[in-house]
PDB file of N, CA and C in Angstrom:
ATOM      1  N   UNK A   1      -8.131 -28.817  -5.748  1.00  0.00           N
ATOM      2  CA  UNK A   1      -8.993 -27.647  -5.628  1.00  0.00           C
ATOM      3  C   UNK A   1      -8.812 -26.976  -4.258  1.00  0.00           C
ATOM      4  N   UNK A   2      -8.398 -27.819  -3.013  1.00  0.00           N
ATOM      5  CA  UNK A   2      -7.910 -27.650  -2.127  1.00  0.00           C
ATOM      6  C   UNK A   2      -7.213 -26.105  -1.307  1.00  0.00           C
ATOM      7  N   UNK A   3      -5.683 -26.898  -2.427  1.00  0.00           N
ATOM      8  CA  UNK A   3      -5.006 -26.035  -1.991  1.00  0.00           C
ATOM      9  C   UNK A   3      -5.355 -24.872  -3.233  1.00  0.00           C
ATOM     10  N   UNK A   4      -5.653 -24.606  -4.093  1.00  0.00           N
ATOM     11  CA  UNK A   4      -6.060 -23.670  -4.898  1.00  0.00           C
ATOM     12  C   UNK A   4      -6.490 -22.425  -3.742  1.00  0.00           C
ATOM     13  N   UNK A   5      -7.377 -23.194  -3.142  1.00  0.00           N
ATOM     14  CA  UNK A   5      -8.372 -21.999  -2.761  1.00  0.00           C
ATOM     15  C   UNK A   5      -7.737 -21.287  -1.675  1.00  0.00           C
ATOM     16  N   UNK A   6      -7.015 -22.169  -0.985  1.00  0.00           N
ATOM     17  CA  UNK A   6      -6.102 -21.332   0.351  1.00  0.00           C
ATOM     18  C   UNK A   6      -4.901 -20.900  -0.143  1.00  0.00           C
ATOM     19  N   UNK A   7      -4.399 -21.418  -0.925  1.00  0.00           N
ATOM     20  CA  UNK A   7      -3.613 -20.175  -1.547  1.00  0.00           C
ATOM     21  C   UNK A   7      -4.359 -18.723  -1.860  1.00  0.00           C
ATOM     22  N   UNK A   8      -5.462 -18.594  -2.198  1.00  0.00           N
ATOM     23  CA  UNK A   8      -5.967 -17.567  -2.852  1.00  0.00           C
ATOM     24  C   UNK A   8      -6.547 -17.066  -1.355  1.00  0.00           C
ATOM     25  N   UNK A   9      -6.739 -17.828  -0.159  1.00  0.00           N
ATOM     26  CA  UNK A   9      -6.826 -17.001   0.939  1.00  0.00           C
ATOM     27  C   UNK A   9      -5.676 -16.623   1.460  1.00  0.00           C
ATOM     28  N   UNK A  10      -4.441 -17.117   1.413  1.00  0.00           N
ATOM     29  CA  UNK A  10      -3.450 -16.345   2.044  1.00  0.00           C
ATOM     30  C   UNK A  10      -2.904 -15.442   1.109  1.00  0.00           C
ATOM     31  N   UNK A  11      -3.512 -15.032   0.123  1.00  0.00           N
ATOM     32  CA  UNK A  11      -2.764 -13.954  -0.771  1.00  0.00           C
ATOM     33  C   UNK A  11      -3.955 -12.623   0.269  1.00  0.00           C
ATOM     34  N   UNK A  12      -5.088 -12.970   0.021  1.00  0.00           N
ATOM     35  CA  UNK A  12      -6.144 -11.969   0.558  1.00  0.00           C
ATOM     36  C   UNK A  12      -5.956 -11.874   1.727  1.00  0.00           C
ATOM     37  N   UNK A  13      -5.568 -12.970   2.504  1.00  0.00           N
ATOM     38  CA  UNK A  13      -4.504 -12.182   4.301  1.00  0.00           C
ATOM     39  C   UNK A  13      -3.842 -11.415   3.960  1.00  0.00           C
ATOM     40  N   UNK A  14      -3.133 -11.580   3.024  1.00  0.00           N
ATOM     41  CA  UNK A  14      -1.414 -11.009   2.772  1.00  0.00           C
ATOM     42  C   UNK A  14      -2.174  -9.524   2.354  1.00  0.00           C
ATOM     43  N   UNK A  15      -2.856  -8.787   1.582  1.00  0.00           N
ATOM     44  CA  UNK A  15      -3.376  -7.852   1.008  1.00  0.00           C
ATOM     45  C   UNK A  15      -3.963  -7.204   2.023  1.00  0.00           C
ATOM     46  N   UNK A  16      -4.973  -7.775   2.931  1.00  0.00           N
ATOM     47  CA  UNK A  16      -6.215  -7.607   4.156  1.00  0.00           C
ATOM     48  C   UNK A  16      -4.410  -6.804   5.166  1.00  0.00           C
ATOM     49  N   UNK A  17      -3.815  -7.358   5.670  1.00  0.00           N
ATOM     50  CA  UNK A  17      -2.683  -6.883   6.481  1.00  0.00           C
ATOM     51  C   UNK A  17      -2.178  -5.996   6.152  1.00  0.00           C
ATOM     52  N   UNK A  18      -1.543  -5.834   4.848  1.00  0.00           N
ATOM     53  CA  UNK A  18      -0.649  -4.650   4.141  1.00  0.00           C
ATOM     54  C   UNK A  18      -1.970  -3.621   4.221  1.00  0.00           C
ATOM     55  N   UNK A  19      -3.174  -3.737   4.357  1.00  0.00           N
ATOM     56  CA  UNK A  19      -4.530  -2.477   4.104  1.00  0.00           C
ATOM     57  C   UNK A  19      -4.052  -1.824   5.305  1.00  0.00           C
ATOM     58  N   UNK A  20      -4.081  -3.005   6.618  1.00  0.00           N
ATOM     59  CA  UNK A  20      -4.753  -2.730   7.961  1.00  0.00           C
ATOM     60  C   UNK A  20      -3.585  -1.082   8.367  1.00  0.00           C
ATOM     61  N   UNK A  21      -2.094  -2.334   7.737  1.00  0.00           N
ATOM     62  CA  UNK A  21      -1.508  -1.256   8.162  1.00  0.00           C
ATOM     63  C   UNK A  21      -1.215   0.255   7.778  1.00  0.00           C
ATOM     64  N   UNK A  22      -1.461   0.229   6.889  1.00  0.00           N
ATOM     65  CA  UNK A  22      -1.636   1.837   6.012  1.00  0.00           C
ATOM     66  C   UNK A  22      -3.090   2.186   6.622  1.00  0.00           C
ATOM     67  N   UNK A  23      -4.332   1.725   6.523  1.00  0.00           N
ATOM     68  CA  UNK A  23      -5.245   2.719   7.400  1.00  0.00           C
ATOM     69  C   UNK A  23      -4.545   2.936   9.322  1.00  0.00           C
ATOM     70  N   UNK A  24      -3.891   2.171   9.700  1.00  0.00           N
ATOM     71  CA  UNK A  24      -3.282   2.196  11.266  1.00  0.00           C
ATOM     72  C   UNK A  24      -2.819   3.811  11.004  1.00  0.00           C
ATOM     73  N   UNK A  25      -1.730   3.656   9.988  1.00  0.00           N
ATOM     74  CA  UNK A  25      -0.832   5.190   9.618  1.00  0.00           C
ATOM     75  C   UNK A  25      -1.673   6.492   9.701  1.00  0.00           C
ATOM     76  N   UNK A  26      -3.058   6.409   8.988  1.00  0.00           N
ATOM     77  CA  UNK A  26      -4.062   7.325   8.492  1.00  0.00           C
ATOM     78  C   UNK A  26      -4.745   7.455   9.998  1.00  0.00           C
ATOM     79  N   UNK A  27      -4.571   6.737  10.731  1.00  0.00           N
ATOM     80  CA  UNK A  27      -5.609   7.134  11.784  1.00  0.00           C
ATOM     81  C   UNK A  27      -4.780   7.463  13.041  1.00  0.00           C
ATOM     82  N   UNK A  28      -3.686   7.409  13.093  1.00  0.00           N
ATOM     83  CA  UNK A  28      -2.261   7.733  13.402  1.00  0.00           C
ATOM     84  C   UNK A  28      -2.297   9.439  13.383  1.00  0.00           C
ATOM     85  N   UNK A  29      -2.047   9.647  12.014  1.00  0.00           N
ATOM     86  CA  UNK A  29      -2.399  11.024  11.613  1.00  0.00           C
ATOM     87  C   UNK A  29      -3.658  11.529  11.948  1.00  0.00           C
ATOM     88  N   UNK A  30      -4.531  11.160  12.104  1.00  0.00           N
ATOM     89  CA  UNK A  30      -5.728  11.951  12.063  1.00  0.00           C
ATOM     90  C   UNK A  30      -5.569  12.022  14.078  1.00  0.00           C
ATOM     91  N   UNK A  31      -5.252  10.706  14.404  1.00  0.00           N
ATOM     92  CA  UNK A  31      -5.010  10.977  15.941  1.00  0.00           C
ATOM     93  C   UNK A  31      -4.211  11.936  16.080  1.00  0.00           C
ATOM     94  N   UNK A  32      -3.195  12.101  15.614  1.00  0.00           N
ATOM     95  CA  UNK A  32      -2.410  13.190  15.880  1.00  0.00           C
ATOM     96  C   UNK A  32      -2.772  14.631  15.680  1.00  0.00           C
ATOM     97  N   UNK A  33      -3.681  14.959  14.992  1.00  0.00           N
ATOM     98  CA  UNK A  33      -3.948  15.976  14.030  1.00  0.00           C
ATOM     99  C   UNK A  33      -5.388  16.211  15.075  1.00  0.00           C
ATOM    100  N   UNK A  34      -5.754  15.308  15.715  1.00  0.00           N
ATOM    101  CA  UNK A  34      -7.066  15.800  16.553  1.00  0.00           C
ATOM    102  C   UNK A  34      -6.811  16.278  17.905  1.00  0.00           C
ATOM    103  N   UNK A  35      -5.124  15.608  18.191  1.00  0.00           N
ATOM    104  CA  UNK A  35      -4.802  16.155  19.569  1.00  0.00           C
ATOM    105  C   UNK A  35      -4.900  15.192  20.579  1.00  0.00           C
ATOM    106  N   UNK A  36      -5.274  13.935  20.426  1.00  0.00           N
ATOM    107  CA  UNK A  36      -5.364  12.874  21.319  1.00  0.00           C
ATOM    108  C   UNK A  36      -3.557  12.344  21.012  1.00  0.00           C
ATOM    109  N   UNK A  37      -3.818  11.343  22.105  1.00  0.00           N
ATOM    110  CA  UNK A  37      -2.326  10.554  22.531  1.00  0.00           C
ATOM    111  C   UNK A  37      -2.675   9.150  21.850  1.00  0.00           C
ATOM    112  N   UNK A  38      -1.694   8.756  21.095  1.00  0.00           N
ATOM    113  CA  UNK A  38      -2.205   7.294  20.482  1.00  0.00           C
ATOM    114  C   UNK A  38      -1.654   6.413  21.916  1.00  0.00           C
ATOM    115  N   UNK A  39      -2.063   5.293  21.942  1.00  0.00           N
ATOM    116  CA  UNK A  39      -1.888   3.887  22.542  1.00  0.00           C
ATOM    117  C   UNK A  39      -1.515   3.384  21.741  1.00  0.00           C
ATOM    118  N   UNK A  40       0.015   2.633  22.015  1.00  0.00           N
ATOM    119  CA  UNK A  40       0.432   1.542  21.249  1.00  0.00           C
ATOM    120  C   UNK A  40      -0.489   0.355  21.056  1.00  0.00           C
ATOM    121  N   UNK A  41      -1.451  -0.098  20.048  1.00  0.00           N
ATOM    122  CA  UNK A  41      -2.454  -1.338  20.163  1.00  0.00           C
ATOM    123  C   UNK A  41      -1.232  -2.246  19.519  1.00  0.00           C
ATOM    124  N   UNK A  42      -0.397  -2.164  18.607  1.00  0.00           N
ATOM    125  CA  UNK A  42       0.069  -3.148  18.214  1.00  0.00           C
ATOM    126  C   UNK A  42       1.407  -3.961  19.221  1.00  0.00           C
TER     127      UNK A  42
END
């Protein structure tokens, strides 16, 4: 039951990461689009 369940958490990392980085893109754009300078955070 163990490993069941952490498998099913590293799929929801794996999903949670692929989000983070597509909203990063969107706020990227919207930084850009407002006229500010992004900071590399990553």
């Amino acid at each position: 039951m163990e490993s069941s369940k952490r498998r099913r958490e590293k799929s929801r990392s794996k999903l949670s990461s692929t989000q983070e980085v597509l909203y990063q893109r969107e706020f990227k754009k919207a930084d850009r689009a407002a006229g500010y300078k992004t900071t590399g955070i990553c």
